[in-house]
N, C-alpha and C. Protein backbone atom coordinates (compact mmCIF):
# COMPACT_ATOMS: atom_id res chain seq x y z
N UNK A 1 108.01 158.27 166.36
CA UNK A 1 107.28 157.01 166.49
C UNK A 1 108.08 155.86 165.90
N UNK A 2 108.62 156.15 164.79
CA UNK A 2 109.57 154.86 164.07
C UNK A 2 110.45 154.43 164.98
N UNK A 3 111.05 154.85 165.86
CA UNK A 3 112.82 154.42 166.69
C UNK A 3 111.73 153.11 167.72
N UNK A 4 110.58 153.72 168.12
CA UNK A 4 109.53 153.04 168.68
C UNK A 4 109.41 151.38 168.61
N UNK A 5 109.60 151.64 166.87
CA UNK A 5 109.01 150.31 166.42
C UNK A 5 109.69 149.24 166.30
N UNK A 6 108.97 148.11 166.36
CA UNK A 6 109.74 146.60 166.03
C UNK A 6 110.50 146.75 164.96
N UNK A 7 112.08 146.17 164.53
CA UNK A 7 112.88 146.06 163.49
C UNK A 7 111.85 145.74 162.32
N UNK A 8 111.30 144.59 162.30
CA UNK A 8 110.38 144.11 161.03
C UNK A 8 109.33 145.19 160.54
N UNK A 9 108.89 145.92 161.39
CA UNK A 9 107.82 147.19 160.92
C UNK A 9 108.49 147.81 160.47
N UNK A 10 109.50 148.58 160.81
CA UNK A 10 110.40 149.11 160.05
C UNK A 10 111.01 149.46 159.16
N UNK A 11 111.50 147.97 158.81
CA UNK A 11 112.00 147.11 157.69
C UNK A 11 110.70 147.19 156.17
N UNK A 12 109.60 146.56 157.28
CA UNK A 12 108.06 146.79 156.05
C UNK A 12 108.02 148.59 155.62
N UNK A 13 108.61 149.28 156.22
CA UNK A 13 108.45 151.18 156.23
C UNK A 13 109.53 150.98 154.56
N UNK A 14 110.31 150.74 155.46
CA UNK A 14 111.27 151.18 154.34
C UNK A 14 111.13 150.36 152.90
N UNK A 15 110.29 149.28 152.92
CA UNK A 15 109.83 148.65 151.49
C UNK A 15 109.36 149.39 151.02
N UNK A 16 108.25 149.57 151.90
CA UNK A 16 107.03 150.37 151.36
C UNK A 16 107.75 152.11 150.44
N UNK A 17 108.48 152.34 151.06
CA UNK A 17 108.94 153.77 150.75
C UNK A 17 109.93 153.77 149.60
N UNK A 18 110.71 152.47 149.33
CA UNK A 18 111.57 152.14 148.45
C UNK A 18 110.49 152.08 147.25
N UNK A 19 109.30 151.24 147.84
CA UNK A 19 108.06 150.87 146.59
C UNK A 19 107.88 151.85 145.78
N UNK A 20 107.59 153.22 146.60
CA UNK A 20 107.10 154.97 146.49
C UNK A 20 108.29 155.22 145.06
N UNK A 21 109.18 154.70 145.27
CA UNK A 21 110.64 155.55 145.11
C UNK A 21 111.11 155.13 143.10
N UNK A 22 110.65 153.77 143.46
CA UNK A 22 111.69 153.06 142.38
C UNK A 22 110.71 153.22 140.68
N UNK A 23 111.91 152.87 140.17
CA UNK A 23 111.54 152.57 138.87
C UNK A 23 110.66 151.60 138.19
N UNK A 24 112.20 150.55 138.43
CA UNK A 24 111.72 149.22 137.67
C UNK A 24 110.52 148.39 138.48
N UNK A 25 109.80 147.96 137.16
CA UNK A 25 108.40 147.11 138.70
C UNK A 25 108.86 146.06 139.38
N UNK A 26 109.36 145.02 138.42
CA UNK A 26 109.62 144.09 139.81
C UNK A 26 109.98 144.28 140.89
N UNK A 27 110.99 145.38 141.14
CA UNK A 27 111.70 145.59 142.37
C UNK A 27 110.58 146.50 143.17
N UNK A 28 109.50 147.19 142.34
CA UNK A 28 108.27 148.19 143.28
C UNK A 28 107.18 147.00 143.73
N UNK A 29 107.08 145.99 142.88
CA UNK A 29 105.94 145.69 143.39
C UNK A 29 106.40 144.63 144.26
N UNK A 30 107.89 143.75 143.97
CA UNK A 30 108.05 143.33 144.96
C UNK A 30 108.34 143.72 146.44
N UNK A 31 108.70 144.79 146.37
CA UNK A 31 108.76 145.63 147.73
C UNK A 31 107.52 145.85 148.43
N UNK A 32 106.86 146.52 147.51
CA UNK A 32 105.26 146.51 147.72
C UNK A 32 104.82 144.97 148.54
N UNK A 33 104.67 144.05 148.09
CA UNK A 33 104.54 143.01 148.30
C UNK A 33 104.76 142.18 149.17
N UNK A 34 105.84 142.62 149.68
CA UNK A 34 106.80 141.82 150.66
C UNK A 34 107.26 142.42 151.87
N UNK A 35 106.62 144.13 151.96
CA UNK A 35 106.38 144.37 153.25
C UNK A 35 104.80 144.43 153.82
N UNK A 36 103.80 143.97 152.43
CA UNK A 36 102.75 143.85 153.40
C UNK A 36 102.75 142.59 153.87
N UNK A 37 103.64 141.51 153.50
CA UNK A 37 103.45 140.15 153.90
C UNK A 37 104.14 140.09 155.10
N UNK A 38 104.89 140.83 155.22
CA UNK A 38 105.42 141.47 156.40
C UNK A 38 105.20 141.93 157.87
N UNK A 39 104.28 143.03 157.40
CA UNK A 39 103.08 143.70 158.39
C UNK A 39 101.82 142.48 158.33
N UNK A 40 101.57 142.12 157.72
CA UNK A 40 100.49 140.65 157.77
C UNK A 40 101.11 139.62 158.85
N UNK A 41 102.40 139.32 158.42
CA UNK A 41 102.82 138.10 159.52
C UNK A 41 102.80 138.60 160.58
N UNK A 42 102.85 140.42 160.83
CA UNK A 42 103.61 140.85 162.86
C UNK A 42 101.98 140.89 162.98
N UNK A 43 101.06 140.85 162.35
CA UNK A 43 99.71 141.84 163.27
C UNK A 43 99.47 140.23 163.19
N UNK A 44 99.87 139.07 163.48
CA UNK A 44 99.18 137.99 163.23
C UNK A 44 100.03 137.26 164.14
N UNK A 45 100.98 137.61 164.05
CA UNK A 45 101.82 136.70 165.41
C UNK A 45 101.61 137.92 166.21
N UNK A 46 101.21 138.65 166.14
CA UNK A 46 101.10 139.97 167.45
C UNK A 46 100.02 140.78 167.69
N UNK A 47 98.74 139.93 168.24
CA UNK A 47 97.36 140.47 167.91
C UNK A 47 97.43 141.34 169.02
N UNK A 48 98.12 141.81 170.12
CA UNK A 48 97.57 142.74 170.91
C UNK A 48 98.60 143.73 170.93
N UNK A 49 99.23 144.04 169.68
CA UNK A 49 100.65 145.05 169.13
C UNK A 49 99.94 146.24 169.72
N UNK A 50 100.07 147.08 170.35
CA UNK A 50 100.06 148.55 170.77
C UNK A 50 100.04 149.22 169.20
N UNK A 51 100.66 148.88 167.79
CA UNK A 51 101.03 149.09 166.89
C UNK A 51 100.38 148.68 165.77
N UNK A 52 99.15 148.01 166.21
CA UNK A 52 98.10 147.29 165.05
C UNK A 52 97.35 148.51 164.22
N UNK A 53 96.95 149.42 165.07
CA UNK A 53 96.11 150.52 164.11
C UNK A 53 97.23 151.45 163.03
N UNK A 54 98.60 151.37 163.66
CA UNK A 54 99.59 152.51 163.05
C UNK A 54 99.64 151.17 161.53
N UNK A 55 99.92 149.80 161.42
CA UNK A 55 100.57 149.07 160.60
C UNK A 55 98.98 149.10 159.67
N UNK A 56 97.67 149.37 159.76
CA UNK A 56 97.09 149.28 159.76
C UNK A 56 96.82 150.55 158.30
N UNK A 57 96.86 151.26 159.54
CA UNK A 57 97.18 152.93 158.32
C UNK A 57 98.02 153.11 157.57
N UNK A 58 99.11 152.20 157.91
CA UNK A 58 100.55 152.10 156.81
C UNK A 58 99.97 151.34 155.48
N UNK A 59 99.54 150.21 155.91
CA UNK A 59 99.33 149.80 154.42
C UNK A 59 98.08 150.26 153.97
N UNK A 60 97.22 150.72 154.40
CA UNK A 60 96.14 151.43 153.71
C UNK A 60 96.12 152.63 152.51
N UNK A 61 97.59 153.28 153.54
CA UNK A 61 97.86 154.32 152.46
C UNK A 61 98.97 154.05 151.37
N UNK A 62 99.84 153.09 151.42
CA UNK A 62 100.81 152.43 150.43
C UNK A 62 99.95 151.88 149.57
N UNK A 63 98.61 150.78 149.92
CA UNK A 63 97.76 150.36 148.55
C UNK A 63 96.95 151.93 148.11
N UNK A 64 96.51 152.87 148.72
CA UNK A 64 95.88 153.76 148.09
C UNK A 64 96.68 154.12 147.22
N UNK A 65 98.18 154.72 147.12
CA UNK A 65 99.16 155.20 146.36
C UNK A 65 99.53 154.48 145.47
N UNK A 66 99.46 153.19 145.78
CA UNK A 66 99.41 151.91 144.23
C UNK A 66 98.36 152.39 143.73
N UNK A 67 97.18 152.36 144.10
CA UNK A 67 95.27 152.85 143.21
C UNK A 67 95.74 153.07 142.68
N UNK A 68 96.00 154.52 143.26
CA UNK A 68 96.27 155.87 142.17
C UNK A 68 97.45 156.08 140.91
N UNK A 69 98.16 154.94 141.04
CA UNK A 69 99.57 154.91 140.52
C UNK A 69 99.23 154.13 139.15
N UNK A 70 97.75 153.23 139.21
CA UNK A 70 98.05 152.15 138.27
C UNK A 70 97.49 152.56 136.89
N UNK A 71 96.68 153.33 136.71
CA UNK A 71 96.82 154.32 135.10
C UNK A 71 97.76 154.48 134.60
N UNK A 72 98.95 154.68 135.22
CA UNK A 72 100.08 155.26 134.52
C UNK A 72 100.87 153.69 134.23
N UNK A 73 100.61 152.27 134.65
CA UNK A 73 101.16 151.14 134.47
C UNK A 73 100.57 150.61 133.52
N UNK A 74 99.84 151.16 132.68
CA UNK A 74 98.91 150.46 131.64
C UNK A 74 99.92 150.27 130.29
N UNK A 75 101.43 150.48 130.43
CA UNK A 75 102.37 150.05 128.87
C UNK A 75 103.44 149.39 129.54
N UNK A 76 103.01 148.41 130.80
CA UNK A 76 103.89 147.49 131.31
C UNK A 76 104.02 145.98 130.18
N UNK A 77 105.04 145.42 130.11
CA UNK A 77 104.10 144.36 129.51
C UNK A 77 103.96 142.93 130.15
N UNK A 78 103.33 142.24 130.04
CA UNK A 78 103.11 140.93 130.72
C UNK A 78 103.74 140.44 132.02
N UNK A 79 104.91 140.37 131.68
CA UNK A 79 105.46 139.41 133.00
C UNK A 79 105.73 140.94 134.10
N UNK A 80 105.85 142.32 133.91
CA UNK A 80 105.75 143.18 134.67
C UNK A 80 104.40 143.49 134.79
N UNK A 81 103.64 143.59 134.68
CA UNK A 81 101.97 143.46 135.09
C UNK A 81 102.18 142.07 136.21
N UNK A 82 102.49 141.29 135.82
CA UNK A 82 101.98 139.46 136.71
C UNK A 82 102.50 140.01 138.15
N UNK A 83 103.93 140.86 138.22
CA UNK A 83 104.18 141.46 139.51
C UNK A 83 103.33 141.50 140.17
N UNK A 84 102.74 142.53 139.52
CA UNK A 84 101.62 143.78 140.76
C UNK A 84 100.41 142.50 140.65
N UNK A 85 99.84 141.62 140.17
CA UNK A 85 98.72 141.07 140.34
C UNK A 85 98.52 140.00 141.42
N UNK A 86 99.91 139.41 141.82
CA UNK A 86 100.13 139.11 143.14
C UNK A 86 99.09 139.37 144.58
N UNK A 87 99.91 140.95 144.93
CA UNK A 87 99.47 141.77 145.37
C UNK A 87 97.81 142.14 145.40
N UNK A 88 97.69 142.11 144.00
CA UNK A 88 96.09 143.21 143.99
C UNK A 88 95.43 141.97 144.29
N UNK A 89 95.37 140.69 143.75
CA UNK A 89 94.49 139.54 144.19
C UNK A 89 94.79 138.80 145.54
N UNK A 90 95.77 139.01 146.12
CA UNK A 90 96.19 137.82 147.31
C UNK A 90 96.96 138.62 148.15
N UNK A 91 97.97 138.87 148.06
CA UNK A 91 98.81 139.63 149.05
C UNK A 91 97.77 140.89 150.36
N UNK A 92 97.77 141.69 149.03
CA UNK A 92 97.07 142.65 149.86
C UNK A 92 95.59 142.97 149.57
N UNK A 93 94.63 141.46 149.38
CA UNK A 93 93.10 141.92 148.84
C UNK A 93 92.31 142.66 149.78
N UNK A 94 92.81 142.21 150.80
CA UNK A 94 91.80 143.15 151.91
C UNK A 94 92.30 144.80 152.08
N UNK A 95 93.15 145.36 151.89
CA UNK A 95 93.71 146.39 151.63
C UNK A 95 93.26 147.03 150.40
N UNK A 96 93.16 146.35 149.47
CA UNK A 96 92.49 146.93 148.22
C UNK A 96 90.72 146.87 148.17
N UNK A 97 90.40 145.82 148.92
CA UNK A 97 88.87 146.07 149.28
C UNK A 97 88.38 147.08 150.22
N UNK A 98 89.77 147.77 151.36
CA UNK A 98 89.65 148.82 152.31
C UNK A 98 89.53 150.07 151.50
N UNK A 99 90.42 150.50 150.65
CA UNK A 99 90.98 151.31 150.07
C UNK A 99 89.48 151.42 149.37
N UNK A 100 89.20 150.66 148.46
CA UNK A 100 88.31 151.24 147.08
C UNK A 100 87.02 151.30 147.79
N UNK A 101 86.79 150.95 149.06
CA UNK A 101 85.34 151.23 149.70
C UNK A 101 85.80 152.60 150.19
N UNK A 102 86.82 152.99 150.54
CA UNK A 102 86.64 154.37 150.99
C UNK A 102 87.09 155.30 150.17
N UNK A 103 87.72 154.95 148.78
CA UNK A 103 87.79 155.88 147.61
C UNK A 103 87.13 154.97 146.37
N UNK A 104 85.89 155.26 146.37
CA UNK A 104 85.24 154.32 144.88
C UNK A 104 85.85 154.49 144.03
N UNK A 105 86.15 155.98 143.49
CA UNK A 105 86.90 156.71 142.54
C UNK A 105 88.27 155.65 142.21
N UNK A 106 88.74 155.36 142.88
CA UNK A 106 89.83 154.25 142.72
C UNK A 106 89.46 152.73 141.85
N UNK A 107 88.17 152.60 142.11
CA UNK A 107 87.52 150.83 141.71
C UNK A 107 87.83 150.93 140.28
N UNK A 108 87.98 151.94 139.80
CA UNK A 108 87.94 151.84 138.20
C UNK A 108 88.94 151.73 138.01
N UNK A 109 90.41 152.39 138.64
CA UNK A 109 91.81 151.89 138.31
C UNK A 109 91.89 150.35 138.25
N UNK A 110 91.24 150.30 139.40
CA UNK A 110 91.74 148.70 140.09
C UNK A 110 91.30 147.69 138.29
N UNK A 111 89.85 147.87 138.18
CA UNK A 111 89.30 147.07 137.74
C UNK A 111 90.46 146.91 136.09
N UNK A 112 90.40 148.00 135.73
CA UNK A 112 91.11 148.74 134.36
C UNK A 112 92.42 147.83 134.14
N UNK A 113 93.42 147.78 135.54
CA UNK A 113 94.52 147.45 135.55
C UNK A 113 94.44 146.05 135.26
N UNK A 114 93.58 145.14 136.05
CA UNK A 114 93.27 144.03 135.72
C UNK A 114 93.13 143.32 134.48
N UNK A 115 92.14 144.17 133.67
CA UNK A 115 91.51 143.36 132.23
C UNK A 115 93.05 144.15 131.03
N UNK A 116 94.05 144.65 131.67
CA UNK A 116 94.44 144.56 130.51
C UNK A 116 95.17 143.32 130.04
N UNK A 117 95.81 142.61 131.20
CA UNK A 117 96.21 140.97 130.69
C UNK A 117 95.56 140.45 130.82
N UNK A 118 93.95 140.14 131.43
CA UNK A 118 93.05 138.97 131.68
C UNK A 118 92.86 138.11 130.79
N UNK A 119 92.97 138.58 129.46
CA UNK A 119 92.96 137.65 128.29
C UNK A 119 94.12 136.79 127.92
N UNK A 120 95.26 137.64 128.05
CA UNK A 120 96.50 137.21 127.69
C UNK A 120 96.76 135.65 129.10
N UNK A 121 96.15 136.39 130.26
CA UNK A 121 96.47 135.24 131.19
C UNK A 121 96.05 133.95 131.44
N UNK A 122 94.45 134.18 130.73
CA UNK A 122 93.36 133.41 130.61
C UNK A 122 94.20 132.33 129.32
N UNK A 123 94.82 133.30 128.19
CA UNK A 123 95.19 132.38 127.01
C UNK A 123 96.29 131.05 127.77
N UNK A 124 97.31 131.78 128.58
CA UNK A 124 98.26 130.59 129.24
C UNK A 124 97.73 130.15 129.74
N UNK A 125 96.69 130.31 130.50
CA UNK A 125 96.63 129.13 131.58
C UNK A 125 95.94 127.90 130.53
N UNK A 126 94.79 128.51 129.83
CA UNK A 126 94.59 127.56 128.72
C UNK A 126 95.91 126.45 128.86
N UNK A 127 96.81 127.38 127.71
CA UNK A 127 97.83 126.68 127.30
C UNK A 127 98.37 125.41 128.48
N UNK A 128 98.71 126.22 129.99
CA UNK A 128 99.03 125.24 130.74
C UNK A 128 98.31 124.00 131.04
N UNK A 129 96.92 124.27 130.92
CA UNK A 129 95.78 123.18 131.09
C UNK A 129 96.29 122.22 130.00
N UNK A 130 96.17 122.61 128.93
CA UNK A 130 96.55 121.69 127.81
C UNK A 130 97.32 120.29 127.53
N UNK A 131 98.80 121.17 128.18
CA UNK A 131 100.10 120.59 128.48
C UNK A 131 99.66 119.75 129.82
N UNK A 132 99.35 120.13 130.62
CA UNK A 132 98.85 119.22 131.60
C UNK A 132 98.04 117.86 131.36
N UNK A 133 97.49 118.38 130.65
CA UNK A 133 96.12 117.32 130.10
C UNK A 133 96.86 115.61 128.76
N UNK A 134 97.93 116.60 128.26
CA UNK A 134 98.74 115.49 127.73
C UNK A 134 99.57 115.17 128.40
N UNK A 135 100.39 115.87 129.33
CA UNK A 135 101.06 114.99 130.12
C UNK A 135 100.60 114.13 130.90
N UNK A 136 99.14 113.58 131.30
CA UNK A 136 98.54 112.89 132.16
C UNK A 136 97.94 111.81 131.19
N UNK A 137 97.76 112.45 130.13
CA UNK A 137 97.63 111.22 128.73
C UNK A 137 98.52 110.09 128.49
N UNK A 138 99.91 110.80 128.66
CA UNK A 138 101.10 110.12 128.00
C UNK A 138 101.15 109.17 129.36
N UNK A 139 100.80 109.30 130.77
CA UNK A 139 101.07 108.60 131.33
C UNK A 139 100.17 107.77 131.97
């Protein structure tokens, strides 16, 4: 089926599988990341793809394998967490809303992974508000 496919699906395969593969996060979650934006742009410039249900099942099961993956990411620290949150909020939300309706068992990773910087993120943005707020003072 792959020789089948458009170069760019492809291309999103082999992110996705590099994602599976690697170590360091930036380079997983940006892979992660950047072939579902990938498969997002072809099923969107290509709504009647012969190939919509296969790209469909591809990323369904790449975010399930993130779910399941993100317990073990809980001694990332900060700016490797901000990676993957990309993804879990925007990139791929509908994928992660697919996923945890058909494995609940998963909602608790999801949720878990989240609150461990929510505070820490909540504190910067503070901070950025701040700085914002005097720089609009000073001027």
């Amino acid at each position: 089926m792959r020789r089948d496919l458009p170069e760019e699906i492809s291309d999103a395969i082999g992110m996705l599988e590099s994602f599976d593969k690697l170590q360091k996060h930036e380079f997983r979650a940006g892979d992660y990341e950047n072939a579902i934006g990938i498969l997002n742009g072809y099923l969107t410039e290509n709504p009647g793809s012969p190939h919509i249900n296969f790209i469909k099942n591809i990323k369904l099961t790449y975010t399930r394998k993130l779910l399941e993956q993100l317990p073990k990411l809980h001694d990332l620290e900060f700016l490797e967490w901000l990676h993957y949150t990309m993804p879990l909020i925007y990139t791929a939300r509908n994928e992660f809303d697919m996923v945890i309706e058909r494995y609940p068992n998963l909602a608790k990773n999801y949720k878990d992974f989240l609150s461990i910087w929510m505070t820490e993120l909540r504190r910067r943005m503070k901070e950025l508000d701040e700085i914002e707020s005097e720089k609009n003072n000073c001027d």
